[in-house]
Each structure stands twice: as structure tokens, then as C-alpha cells.
C-alpha atoms as a PDB file:
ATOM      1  CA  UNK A   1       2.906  21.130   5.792  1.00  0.00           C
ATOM      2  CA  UNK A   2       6.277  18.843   6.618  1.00  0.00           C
ATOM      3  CA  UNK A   3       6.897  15.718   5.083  1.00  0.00           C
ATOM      4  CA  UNK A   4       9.402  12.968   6.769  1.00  0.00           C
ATOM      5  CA  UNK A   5      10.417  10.337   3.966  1.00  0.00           C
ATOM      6  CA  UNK A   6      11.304   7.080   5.198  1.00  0.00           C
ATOM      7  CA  UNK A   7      12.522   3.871   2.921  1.00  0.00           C
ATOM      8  CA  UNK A   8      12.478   0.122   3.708  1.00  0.00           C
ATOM      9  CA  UNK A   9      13.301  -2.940   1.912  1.00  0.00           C
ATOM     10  CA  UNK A  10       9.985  -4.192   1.719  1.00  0.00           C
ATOM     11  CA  UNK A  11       6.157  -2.606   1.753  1.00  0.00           C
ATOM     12  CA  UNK A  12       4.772  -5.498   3.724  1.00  0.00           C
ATOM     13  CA  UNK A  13       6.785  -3.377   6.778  1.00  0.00           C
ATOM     14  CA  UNK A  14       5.280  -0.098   5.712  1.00  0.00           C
ATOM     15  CA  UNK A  15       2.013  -1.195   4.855  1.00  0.00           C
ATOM     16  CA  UNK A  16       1.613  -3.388   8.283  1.00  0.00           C
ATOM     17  CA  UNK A  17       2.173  -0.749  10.214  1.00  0.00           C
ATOM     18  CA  UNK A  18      -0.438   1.203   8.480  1.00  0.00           C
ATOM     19  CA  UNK A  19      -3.080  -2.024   9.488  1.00  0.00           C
ATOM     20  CA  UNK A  20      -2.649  -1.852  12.781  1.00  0.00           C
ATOM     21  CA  UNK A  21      -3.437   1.742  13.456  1.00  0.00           C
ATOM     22  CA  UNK A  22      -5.885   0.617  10.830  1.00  0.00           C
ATOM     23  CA  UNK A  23      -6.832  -2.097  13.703  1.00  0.00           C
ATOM     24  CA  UNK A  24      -6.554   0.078  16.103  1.00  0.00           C
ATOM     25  CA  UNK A  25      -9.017   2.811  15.112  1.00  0.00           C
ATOM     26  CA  UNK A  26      -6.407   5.217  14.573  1.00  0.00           C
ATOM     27  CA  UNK A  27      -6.205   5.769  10.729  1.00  0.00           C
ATOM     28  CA  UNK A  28      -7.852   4.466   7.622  1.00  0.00           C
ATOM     29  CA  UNK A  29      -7.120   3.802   4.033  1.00  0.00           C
ATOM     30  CA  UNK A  30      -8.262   6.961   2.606  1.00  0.00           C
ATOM     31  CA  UNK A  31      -7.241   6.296  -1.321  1.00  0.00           C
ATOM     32  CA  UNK A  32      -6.097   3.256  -3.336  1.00  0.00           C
ATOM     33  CA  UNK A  33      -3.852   4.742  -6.916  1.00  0.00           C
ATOM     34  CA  UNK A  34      -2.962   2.686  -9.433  1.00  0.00           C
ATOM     35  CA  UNK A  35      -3.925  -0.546  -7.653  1.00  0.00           C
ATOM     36  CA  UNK A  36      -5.554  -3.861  -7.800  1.00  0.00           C
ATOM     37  CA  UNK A  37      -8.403  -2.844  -5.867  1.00  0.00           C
ATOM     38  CA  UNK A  38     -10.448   0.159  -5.204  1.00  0.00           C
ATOM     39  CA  UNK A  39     -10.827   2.761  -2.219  1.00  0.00           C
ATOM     40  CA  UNK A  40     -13.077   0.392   0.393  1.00  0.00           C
ATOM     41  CA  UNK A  41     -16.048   2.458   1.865  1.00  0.00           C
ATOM     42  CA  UNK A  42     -15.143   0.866   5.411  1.00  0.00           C
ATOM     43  CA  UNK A  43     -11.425   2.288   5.407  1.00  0.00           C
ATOM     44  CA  UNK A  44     -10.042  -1.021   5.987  1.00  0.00           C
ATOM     45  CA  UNK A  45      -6.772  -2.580   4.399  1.00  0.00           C
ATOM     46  CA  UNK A  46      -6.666  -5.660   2.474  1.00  0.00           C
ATOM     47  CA  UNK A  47      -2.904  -6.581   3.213  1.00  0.00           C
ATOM     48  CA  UNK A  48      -3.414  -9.436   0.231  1.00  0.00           C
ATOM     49  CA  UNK A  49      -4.225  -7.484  -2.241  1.00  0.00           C
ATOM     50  CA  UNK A  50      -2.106  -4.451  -1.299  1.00  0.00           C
ATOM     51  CA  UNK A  51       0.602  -6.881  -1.674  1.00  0.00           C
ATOM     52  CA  UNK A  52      -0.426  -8.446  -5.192  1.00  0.00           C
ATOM     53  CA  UNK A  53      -0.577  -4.728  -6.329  1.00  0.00           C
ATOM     54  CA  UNK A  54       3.194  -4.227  -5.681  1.00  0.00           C
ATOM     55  CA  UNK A  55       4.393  -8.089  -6.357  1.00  0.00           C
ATOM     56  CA  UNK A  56       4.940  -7.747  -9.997  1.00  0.00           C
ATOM     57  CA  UNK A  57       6.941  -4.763  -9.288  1.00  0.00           C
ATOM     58  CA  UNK A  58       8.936  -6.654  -6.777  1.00  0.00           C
ATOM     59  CA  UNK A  59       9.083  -9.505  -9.662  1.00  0.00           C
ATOM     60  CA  UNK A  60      11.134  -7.461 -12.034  1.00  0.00           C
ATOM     61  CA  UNK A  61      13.652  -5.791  -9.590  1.00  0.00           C
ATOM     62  CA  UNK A  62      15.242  -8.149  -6.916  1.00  0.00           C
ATOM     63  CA  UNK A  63      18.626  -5.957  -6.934  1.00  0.00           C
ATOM     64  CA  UNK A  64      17.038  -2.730  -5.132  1.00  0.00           C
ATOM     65  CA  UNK A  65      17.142  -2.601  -1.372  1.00  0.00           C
ATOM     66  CA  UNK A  66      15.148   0.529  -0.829  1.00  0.00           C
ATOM     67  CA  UNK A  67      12.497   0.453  -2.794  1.00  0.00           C
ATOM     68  CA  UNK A  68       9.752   1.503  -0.532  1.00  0.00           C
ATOM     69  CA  UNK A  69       8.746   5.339  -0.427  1.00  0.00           C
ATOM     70  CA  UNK A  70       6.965   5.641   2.791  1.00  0.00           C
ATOM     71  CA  UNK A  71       6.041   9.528   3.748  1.00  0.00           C
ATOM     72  CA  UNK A  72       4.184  11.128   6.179  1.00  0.00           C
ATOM     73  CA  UNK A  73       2.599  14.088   5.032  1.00  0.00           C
ATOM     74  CA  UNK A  74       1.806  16.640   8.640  1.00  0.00           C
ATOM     75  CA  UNK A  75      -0.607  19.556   7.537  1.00  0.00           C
ATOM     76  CA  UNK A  76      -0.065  22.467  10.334  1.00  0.00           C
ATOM     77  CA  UNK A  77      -2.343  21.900  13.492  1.00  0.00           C
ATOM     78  CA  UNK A  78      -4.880  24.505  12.767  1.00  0.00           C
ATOM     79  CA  UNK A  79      -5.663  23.516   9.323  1.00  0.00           C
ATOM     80  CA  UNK A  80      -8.623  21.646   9.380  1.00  0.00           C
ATOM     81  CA  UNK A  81      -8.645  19.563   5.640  1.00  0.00           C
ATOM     82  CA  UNK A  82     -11.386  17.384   4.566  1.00  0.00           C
ATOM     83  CA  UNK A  83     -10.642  13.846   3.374  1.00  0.00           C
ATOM     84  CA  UNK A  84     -11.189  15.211  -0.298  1.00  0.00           C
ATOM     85  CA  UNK A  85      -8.604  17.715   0.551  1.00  0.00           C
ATOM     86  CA  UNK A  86      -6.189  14.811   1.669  1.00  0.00           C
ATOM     87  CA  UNK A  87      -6.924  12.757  -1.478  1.00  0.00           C
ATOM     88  CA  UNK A  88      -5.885  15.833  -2.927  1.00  0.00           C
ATOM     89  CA  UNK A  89      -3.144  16.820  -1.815  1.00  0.00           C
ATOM     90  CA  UNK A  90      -1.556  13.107  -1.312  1.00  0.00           C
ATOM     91  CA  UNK A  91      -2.208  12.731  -5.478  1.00  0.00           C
ATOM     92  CA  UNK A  92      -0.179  16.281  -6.305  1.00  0.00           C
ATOM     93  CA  UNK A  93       2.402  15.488  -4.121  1.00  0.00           C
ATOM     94  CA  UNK A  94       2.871  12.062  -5.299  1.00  0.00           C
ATOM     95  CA  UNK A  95       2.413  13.395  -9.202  1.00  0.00           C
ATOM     96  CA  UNK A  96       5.194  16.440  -8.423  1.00  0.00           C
ATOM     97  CA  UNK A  97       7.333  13.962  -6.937  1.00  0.00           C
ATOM     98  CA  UNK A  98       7.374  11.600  -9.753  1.00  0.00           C
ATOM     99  CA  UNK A  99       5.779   9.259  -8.479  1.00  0.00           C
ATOM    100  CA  UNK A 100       2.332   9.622  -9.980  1.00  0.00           C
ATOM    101  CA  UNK A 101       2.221   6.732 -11.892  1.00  0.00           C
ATOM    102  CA  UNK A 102       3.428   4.435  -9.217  1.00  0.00           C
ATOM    103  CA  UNK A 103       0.857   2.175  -7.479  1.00  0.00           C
ATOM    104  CA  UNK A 104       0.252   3.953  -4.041  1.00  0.00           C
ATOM    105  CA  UNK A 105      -1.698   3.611  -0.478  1.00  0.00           C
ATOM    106  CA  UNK A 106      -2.427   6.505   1.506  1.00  0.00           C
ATOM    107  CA  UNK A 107      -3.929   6.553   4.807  1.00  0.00           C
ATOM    108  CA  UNK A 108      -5.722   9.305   6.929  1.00  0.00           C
ATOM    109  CA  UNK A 109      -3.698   9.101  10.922  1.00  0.00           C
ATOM    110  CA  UNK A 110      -6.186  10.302  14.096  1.00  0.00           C
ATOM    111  CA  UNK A 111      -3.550   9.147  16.459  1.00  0.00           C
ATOM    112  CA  UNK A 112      -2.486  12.294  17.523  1.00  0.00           C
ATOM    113  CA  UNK A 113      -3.269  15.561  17.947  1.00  0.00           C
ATOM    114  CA  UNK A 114      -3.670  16.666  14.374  1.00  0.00           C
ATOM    115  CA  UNK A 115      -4.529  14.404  11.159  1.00  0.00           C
ATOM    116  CA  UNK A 116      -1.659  13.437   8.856  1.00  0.00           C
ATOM    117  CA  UNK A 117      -1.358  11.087   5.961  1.00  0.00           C
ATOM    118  CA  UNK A 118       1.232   8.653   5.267  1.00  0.00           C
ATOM    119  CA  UNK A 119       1.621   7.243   1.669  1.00  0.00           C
ATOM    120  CA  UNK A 120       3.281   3.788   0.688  1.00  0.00           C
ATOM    121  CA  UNK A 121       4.282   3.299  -2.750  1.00  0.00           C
ATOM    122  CA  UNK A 122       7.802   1.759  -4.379  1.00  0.00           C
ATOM    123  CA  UNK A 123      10.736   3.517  -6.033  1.00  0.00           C
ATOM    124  CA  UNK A 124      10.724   1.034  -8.448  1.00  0.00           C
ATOM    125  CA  UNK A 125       8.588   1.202 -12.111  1.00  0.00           C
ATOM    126  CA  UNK A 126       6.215  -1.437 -14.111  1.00  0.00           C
ATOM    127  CA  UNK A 127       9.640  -1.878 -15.908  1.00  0.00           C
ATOM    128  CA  UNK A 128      12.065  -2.961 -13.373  1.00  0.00           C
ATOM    129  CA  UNK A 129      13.969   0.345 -13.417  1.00  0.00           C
ATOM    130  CA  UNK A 130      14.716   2.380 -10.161  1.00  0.00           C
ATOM    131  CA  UNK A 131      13.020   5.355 -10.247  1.00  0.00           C
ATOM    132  CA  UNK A 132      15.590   8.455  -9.295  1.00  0.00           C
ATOM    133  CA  UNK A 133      15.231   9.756  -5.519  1.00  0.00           C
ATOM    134  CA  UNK A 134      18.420  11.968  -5.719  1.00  0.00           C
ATOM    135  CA  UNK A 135      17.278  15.151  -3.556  1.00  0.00           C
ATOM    136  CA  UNK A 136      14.023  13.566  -2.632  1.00  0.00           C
ATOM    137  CA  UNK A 137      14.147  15.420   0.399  1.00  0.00           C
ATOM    138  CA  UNK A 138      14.841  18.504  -1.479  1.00  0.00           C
ATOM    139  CA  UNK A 139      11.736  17.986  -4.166  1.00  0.00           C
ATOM    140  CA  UNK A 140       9.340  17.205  -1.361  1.00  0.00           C
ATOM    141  CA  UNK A 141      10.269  20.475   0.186  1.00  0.00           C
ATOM    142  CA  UNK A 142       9.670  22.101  -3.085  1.00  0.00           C
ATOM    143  CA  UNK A 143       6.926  20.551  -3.587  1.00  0.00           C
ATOM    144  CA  UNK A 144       5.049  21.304  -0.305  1.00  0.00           C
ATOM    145  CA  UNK A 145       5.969  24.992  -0.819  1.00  0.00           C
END
């Protein structure tokens, strides 16, 4: 499995582009964690309340200017995971990169040839505080292995 991390300065970007694949009939919300609504059976995305799960985040830290995590999780091409498998593996990667507790999206990609997730969450904690991402690239590596 490779992961490419990307950060942005908002999750309205990250979690937009998700909806319009979304739209598009190329991907689907897959799981809601830690948010203010629940996993819907259709696979759609509620950008309203997606966004009123991270606002008071947002609130209590106006000084960070990446605080989205946005990562795109690519299993090999022959591996052929279930969505339970997904769920899976999206909530041990998020929990061994430390970012378990963190409200989170993650959507299931058809677009191409082989099914990938990509994950939205925020680097930034119930409390205002930054959460670390020194080596991120090196943890998610780790972690994957």
C-alpha cells in the first residue's frame, strides 16, 4: 500500500473535491469517525454537516495554516479489499498515525483502475493545539509496513 499526504488550509477544499467524484459516481463516503453525523447508507456527503463537524475545531485555532490532513491511501492493484477491509484499514492507519481521535471522512475512489481511499481530517485537536506532523511522511511509511 502507498500513501501520498497532502495539506491545505481549509477542509471545505479537501472535502469538495471528495463530493464531486461523490457526484460523479466515482467514490463514496465509506466511514464517518468522530463526527456529527453517521456513515449514510447511500454513500453520499453532507458538505453541511461535514463542515459543522470540523468548525469548532477551526473555532479554537485561527493561527494554523495547514491544518488539513488529506491522504490517499493506494492498496496494490491485485488486492481485492472489501469495504470492511477499507474501514479497517483507514481506522488503524489513522489511530497509528495519531490521529485517531480526530474527527475524520474517508471515502472509497472507483475512478481508476484500482480502489483507493482518501481520508480528510485536521491536524488540529478539540483543544486548539496543533497536533505534531514532524516525519509524517516517515510514520505513514511505518505505519503501512
Amino acid at each position: 500500500m502507498v500513501a501520498r499526504i497532502t495539506s491545505g488550509s481549509s477542509p471545505a477544499g479537501a472535502l469538495f473535491y471528495n463530493k464531486e467524484k461523490i457526484d460523479k459516481e466515482r467514490a463514496y463516503l465509506l466511514l464517518c469517525q468522530n463526527a456529527l453525523m453517521t456513515t449514510p447508507s447511500d454513500g453520499r456527503l453532507d458538505m453541511i454537516r461535514a463542515m459543522e463537524t470540523f468548525q469548532p475545531y477551526l473555532d479554537v485555532n485561527q493561527r494554523t495554516k495547514k491544518m488539513v490532513f488529506h491522504v490517499s491511501l493506494n492498496p496494490a492493484p491485485e488486492d481485492k479489499l472489501t469495504d470492511a477491509q477499507l474501514s479497517e484499514i483507514a481506522q488503524v492507519y489513522m489511530e497509528k498515525m495519531g490521529y485517531g481521535e480526530q474527527p475524520y471522512f474517508v471515502f472509497k475512489h472507483t475512478d481508476i483502475d484500482r480502489d483507493h481511499l482518501h481520508i480528510v481530517s485536521l491536524r488540529i485537536d478539540s483543544e486548539g493545539r496543533k497536533l505534531p506532523h514532524d516525519f509524517e511522511a516517515r510514520r505513514s511509511m511505518d505505519t503501512l509496513r
